[in-house]
N, C-alpha and C. Protein backbone atom coordinates (compact mmCIF):
# COMPACT_ATOMS: atom_id res chain seq x y z
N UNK A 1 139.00 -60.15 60.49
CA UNK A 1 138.77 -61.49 60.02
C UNK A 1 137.26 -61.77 60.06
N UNK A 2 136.61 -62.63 59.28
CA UNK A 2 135.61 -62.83 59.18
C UNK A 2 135.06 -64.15 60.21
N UNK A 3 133.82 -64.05 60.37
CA UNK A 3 133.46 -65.05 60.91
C UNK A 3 133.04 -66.45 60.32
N UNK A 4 132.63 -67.34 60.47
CA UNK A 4 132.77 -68.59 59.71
C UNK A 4 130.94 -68.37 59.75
N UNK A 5 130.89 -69.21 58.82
CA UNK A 5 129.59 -69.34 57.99
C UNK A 5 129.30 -70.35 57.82
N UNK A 6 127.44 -70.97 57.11
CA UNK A 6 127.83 -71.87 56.89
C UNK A 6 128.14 -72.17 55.33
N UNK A 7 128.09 -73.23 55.52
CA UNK A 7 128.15 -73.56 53.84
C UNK A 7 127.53 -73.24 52.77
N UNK A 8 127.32 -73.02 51.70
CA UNK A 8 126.11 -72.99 50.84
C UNK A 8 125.64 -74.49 50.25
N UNK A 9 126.69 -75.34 50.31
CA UNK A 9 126.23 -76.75 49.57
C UNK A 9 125.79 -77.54 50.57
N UNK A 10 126.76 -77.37 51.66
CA UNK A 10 125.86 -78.52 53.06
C UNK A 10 125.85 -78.67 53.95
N UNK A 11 126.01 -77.44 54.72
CA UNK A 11 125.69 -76.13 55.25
C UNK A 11 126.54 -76.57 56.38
N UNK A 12 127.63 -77.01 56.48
CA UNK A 12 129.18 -77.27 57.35
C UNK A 12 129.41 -76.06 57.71
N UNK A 13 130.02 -75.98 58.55
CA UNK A 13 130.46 -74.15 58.90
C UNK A 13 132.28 -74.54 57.43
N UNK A 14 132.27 -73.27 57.12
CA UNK A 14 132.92 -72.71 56.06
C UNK A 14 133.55 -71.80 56.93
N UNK A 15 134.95 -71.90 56.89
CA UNK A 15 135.80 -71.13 57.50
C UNK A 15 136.21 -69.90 57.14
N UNK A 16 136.62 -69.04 57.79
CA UNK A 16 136.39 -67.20 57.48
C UNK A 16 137.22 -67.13 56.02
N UNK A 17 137.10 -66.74 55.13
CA UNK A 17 137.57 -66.75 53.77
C UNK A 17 137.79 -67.97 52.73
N UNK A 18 137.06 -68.71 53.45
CA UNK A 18 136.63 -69.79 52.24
C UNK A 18 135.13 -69.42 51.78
N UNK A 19 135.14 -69.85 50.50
CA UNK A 19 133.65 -69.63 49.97
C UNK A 19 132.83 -70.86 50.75
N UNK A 20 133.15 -72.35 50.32
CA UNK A 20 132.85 -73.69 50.97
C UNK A 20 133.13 -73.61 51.92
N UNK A 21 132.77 -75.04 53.15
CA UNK A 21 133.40 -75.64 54.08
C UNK A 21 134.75 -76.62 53.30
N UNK A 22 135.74 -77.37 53.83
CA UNK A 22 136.49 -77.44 53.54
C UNK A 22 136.46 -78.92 53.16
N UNK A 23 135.55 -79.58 53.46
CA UNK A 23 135.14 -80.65 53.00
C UNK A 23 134.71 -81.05 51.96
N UNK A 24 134.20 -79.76 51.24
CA UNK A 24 133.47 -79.45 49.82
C UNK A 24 134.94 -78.58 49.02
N UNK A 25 135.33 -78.10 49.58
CA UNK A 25 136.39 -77.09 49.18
C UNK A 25 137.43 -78.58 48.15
N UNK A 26 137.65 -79.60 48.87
CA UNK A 26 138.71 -80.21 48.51
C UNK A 26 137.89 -81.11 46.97
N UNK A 27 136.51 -80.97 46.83
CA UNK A 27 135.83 -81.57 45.80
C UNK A 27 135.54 -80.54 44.68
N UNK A 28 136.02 -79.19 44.33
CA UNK A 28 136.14 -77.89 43.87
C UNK A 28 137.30 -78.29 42.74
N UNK A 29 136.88 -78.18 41.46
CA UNK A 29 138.14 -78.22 40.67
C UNK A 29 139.25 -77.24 40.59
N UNK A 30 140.55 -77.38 40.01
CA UNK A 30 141.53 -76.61 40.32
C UNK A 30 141.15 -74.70 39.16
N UNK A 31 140.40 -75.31 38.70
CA UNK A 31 140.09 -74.16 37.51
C UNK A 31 139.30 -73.57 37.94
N UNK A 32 138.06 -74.17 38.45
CA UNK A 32 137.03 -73.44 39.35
C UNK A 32 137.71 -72.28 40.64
N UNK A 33 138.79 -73.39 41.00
CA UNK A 33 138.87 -72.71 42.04
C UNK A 33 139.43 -71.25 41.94
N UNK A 34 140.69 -71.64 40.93
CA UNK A 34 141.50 -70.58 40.49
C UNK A 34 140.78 -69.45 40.24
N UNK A 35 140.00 -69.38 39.23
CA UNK A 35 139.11 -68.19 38.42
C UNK A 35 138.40 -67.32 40.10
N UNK A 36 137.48 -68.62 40.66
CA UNK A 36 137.16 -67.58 42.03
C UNK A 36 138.21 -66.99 42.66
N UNK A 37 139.24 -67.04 43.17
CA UNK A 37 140.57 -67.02 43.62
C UNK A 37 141.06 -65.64 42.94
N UNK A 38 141.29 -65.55 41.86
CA UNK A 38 141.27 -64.44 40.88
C UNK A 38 140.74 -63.26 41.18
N UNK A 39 139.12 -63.44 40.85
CA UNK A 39 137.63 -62.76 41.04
C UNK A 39 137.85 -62.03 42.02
N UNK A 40 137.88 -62.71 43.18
CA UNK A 40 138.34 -62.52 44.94
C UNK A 40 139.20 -61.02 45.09
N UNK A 41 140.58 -61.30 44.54
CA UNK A 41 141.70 -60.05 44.29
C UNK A 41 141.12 -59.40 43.64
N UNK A 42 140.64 -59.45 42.80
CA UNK A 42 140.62 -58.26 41.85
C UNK A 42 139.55 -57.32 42.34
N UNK A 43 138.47 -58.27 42.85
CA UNK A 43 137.54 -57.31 43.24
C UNK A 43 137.46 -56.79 44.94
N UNK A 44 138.46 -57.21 45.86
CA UNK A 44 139.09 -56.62 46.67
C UNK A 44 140.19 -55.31 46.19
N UNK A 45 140.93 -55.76 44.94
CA UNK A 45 141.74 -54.72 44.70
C UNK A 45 140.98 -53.51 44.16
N UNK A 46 139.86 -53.64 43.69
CA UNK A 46 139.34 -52.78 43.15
C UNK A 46 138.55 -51.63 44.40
N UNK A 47 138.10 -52.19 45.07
CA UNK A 47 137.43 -51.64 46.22
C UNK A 47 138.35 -50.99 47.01
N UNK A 48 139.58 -51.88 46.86
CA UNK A 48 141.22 -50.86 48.12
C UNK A 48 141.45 -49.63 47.02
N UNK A 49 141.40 -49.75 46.06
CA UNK A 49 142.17 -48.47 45.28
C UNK A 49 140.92 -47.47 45.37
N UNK A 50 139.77 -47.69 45.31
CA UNK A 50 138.98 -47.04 45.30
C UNK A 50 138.90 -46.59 43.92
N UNK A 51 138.87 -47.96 42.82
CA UNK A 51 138.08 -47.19 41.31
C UNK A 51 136.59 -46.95 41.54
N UNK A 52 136.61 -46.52 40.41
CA UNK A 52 134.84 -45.87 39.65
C UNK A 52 134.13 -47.10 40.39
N UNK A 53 132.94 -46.53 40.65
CA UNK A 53 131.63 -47.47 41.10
C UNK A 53 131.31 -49.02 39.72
N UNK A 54 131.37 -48.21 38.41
CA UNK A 54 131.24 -49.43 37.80
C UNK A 54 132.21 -50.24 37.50
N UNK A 55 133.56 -49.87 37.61
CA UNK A 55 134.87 -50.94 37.97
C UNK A 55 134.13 -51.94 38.84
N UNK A 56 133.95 -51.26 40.21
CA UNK A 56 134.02 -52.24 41.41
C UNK A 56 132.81 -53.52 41.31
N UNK A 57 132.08 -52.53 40.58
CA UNK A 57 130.81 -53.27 40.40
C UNK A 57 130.50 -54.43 39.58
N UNK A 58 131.78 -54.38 38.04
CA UNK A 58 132.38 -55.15 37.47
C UNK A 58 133.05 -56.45 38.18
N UNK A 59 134.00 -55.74 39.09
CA UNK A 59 134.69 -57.15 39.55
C UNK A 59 134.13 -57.88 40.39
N UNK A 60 133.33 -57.21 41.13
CA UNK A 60 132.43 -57.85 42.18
C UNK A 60 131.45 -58.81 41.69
N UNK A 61 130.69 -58.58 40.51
CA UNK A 61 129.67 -59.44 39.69
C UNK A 61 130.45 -60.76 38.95
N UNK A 62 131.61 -60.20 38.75
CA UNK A 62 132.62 -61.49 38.35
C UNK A 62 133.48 -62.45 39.58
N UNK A 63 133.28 -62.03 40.56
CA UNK A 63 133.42 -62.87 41.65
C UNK A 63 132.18 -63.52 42.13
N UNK A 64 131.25 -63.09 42.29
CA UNK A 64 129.60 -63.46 42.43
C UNK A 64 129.52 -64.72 41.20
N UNK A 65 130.30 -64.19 40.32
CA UNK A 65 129.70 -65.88 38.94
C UNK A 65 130.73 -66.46 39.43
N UNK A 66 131.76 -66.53 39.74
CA UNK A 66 132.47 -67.71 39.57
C UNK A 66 131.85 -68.45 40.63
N UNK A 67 131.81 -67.79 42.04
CA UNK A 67 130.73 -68.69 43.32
C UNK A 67 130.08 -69.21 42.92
N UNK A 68 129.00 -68.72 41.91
CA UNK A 68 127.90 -69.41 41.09
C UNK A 68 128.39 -70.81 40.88
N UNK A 69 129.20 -70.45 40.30
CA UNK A 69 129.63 -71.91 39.21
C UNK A 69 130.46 -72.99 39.84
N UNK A 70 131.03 -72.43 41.38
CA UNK A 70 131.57 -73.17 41.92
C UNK A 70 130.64 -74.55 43.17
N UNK A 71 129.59 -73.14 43.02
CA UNK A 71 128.31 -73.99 44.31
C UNK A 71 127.45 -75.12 43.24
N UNK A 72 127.23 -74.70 41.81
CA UNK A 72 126.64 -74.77 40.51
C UNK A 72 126.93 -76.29 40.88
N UNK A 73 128.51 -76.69 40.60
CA UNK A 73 129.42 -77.61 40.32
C UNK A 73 129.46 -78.82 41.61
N UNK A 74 129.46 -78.42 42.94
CA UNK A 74 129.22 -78.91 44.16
C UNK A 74 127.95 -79.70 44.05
N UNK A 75 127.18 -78.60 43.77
CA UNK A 75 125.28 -79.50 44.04
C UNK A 75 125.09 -80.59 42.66
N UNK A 76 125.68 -80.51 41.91
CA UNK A 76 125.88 -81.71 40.61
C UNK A 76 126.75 -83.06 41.28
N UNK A 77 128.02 -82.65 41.01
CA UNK A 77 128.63 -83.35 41.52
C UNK A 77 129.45 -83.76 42.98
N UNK A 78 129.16 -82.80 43.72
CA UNK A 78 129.82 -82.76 45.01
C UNK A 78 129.36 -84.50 46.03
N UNK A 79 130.08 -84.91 47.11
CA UNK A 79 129.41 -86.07 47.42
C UNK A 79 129.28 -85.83 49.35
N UNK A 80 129.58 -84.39 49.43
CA UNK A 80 129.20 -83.81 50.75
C UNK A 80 127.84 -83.35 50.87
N UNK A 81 126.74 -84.05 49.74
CA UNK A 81 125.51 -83.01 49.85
C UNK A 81 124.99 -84.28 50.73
N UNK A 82 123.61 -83.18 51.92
CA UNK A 82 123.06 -84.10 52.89
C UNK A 82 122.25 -85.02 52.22
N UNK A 83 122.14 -86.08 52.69
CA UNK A 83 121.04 -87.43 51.75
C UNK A 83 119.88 -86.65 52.48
């Protein structure tokens, strides 16, 4: 299990397999979330089966954007950011 972290949007500790803290997590749209959610498996599944380097490297860069777009989405609109 992982250890908790902090946040990237506002820097809350983020619990071991959340990207966010959970305070930000619940301000995350359902589409956003999904696609990371997705990203996540696939590029875990890819790393358990042990495909080709540029498979893994594939799914991994597509889990890396959706974070993007999910932290992207937080610092716009999120209302957990510190004043």
């Amino acid at each position: 299990m992982n250890p908790s972290h902090p946040c990237p949007v506002c820097q809350d500790d983020a619990p071991p397999g959340f990207l966010v803290c959970e305070a930000c997590s619940l301000e995350v749209p359902a589409a956003l979330h999904i696609a990371w959610k997705s990203a996540s498996h696939y590029a875990a599944a890819a790393a358990a089966a042990k495909k080709d380097r540029a498979r893994i490297a594939t799914t991994q860069a597509a889990e890396e954007q959706a974070a993007k777009k999910i932290i992207s989405h937080l610092r716009q609109h999120g209302s957990a950011i510190p004043a």
